[in-house]
C-alpha atoms as a PDB file:
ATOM      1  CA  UNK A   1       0.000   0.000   0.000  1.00  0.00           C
ATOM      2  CA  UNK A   2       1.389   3.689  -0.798  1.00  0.00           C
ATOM      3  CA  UNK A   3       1.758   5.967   2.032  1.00  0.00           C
ATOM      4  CA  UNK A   4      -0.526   8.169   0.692  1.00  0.00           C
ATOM      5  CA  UNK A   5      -3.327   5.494   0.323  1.00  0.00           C
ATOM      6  CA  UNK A   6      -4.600   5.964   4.207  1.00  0.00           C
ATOM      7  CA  UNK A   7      -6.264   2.187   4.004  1.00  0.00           C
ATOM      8  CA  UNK A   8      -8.452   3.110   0.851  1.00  0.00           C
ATOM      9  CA  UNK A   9      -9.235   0.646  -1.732  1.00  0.00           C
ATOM     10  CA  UNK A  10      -6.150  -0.688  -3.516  1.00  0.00           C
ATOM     11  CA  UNK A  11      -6.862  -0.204  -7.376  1.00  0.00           C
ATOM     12  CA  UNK A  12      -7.668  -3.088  -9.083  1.00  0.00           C
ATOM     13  CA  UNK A  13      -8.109  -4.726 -12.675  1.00  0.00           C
ATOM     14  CA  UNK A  14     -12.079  -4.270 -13.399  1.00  0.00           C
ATOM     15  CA  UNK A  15     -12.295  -6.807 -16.215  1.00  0.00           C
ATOM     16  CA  UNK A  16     -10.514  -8.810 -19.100  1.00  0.00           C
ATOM     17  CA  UNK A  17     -10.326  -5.372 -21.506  1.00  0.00           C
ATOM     18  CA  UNK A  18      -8.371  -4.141 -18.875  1.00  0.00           C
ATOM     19  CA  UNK A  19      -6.661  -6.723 -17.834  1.00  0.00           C
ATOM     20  CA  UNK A  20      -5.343  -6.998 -21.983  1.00  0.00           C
ATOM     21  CA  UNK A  21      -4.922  -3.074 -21.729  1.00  0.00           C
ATOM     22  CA  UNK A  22      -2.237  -3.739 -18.332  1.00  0.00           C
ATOM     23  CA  UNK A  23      -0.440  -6.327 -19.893  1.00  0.00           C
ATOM     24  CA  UNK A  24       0.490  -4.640 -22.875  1.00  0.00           C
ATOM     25  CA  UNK A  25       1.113  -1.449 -20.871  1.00  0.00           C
ATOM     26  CA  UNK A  26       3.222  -3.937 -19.174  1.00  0.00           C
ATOM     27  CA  UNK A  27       4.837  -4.830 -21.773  1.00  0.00           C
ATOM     28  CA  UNK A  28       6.009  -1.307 -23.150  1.00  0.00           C
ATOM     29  CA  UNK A  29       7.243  -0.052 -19.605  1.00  0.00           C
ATOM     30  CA  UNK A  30       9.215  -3.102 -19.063  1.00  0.00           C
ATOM     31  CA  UNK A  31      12.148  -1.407 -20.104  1.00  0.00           C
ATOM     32  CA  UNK A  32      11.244   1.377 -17.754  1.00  0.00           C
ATOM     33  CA  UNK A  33      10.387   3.906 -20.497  1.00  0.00           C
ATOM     34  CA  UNK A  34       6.767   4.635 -21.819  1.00  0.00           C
ATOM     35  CA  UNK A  35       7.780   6.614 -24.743  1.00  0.00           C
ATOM     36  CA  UNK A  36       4.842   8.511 -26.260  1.00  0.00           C
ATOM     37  CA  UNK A  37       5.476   6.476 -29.525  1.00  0.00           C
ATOM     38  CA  UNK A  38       4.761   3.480 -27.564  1.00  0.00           C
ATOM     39  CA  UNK A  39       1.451   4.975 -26.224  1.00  0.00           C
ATOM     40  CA  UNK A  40       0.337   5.820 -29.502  1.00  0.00           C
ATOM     41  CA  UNK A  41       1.195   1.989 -30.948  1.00  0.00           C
ATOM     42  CA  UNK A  42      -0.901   0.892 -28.135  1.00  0.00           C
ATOM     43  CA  UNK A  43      -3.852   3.640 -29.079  1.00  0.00           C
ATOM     44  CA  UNK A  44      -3.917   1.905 -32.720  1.00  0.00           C
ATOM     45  CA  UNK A  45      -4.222  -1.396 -31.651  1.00  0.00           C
ATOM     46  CA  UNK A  46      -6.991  -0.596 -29.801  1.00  0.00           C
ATOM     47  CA  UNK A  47      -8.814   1.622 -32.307  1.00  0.00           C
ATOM     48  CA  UNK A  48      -7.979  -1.757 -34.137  1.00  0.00           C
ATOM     49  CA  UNK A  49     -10.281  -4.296 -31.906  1.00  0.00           C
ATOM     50  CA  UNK A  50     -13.960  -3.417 -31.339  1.00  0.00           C
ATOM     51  CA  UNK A  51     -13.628  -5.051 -28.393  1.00  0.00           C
ATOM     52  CA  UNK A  52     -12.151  -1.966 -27.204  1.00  0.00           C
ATOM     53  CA  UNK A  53     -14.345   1.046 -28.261  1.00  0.00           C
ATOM     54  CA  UNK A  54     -15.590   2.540 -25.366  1.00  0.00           C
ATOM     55  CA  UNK A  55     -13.391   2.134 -22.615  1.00  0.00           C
ATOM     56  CA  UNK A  56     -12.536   5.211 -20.662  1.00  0.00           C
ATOM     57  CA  UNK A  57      -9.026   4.826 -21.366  1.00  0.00           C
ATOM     58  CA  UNK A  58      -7.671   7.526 -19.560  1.00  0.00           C
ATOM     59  CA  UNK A  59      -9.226   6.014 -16.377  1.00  0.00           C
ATOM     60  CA  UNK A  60      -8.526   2.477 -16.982  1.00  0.00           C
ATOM     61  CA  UNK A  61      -4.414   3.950 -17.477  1.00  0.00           C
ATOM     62  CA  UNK A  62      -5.079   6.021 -14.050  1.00  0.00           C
ATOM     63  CA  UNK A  63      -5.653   2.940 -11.920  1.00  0.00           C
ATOM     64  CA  UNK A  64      -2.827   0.526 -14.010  1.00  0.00           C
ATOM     65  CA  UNK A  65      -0.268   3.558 -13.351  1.00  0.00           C
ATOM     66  CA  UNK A  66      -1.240   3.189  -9.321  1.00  0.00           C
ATOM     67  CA  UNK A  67      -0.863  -0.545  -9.563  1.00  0.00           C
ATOM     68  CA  UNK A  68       2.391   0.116 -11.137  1.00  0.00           C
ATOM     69  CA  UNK A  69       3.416   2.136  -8.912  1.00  0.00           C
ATOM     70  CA  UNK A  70       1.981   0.995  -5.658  1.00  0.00           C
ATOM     71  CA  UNK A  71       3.678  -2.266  -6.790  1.00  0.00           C
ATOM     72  CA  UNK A  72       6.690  -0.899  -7.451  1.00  0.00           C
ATOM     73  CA  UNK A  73       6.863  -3.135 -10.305  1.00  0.00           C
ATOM     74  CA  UNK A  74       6.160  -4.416 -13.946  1.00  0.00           C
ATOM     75  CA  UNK A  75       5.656  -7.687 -12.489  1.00  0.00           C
ATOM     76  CA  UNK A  76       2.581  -6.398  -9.898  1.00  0.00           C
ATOM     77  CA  UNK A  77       1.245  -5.414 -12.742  1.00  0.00           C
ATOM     78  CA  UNK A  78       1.121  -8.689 -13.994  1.00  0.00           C
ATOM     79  CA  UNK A  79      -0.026 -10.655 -11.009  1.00  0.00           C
ATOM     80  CA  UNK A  80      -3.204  -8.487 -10.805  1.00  0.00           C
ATOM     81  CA  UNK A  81      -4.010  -8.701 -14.697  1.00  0.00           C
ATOM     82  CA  UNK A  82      -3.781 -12.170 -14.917  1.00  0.00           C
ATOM     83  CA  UNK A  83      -6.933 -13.544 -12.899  1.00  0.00           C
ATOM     84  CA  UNK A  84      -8.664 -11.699 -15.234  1.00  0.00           C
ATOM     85  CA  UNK A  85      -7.654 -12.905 -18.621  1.00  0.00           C
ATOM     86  CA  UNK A  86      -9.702 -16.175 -19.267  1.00  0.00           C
ATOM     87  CA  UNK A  87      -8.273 -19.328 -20.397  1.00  0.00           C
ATOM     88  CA  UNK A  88      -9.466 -18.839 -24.106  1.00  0.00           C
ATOM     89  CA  UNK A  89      -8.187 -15.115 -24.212  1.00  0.00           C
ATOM     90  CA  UNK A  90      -4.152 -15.860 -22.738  1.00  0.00           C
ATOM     91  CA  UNK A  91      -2.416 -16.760 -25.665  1.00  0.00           C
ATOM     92  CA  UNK A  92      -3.730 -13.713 -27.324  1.00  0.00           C
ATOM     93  CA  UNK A  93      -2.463 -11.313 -24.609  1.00  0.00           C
ATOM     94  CA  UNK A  94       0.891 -12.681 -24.694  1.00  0.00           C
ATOM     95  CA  UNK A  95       1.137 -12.666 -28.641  1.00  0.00           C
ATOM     96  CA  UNK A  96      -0.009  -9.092 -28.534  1.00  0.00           C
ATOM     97  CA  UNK A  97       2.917  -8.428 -25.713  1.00  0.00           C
ATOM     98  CA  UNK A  98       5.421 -10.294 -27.396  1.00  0.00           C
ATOM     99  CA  UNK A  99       4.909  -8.211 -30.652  1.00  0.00           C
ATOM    100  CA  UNK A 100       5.023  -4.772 -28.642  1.00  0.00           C
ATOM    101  CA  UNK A 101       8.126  -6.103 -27.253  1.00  0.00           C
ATOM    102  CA  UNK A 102       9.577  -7.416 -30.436  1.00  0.00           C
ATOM    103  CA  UNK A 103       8.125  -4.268 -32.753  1.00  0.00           C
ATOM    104  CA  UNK A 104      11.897  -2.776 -32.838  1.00  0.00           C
ATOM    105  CA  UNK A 105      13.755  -5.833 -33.520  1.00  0.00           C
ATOM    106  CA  UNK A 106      15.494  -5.954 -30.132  1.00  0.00           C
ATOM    107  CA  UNK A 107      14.635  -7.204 -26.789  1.00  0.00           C
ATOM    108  CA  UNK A 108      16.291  -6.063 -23.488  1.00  0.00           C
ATOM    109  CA  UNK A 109      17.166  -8.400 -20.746  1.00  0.00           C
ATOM    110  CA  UNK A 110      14.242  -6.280 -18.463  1.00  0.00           C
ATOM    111  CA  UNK A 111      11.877  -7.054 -21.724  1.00  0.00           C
ATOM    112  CA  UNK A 112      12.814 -10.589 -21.767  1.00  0.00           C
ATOM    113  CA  UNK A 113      11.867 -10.902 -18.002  1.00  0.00           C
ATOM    114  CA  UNK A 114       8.771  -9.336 -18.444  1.00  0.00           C
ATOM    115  CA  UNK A 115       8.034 -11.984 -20.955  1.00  0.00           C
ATOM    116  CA  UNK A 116       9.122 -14.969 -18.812  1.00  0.00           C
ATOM    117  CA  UNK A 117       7.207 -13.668 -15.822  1.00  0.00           C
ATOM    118  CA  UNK A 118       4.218 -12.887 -17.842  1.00  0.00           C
ATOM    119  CA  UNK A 119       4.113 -16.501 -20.048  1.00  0.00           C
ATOM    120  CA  UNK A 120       4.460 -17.594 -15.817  1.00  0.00           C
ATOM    121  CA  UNK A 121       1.334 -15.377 -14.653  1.00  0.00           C
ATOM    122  CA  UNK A 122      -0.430 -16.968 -18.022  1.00  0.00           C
ATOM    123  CA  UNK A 123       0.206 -20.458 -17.377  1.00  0.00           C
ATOM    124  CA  UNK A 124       1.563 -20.580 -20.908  1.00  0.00           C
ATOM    125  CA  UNK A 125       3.251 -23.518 -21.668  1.00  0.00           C
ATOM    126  CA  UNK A 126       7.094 -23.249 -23.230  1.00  0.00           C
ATOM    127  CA  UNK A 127       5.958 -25.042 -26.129  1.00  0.00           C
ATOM    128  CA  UNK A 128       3.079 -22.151 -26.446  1.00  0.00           C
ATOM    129  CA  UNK A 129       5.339 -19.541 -26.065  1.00  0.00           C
ATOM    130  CA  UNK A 130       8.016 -20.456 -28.243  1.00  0.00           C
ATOM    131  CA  UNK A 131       5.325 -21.305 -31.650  1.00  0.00           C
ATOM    132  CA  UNK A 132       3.946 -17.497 -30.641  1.00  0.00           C
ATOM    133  CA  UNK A 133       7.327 -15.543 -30.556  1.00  0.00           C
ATOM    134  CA  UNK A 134       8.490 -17.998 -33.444  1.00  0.00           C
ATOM    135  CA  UNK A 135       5.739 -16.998 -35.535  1.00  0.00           C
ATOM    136  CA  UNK A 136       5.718 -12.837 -34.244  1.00  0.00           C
ATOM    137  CA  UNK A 137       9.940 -12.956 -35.034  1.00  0.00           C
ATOM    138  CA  UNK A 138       9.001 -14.108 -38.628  1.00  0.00           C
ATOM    139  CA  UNK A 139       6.457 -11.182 -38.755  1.00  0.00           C
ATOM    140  CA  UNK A 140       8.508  -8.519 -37.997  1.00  0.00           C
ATOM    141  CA  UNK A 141      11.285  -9.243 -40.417  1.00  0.00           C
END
């Protein structure tokens, strides 16, 4: 709890839409850098899905940037999306965070944790994981 938080309600992950929109918010501030390019990546893929129109993004990012920083990490972000994201939706998320993470051709050792604790969070299997960053490495040659 922050000090500031005087025992109110710790934020929390409402539903799966913004459970997807933490994870991949996750996934760009791994490196500890939200760079407003980044932001606007993640603005198109949601303009992108129709499962997104008409969230209230900017207070769905309000309560992920207390997680984050009540946290203190990428990782608490993580562990309070997770729950959220049903079985059927998982390997989705983590395709969509491994091609944020992968969009620039490089991945940081900070990135790469993010991935491994995130595929852990998932319960994705290794065998998962490795045909969905196979197949996102081949589309971002």
């Amino acid at each position: 709890m922050g000090i500031f938080n005087f025992g109110g309600a710790k934020p929390e992950i409402k539903d799966e839409k913004e459970a997807f929109l933490a994870i991949i918010y996750s996934a760009i501030a791994a490196d500890g850098v939200v760079e407003p390019e980044e932001m606007n990546a993640l603005v198109v893929t949601l303009a992108n899905r129709k499962v997104f129109r008409g969230i209230d993004l900017n207070d769905t990012f309000k309560r992920i940037n207390k997680i984050h920083k009540e946290s203190g990490s990428v990782l608490g972000i993580l562990e309070a999306a997770a729950p959220k994201v049903t079985d059927g939706y998982k390997a989705t998320v983590f395709a969509t965070a491994v091609d944020f993470l992968l969009s620039d051709g490089e991945v940081s050792s900070v990135e790469e944790k993010m991935l491994y604790d995130l595929k852990a969070v998932l319960a994705i299997s290794d065998a998962e994981a490795k045909n969905i960053v196979d197949v996102i490495v081949i589309k971002n040659k």
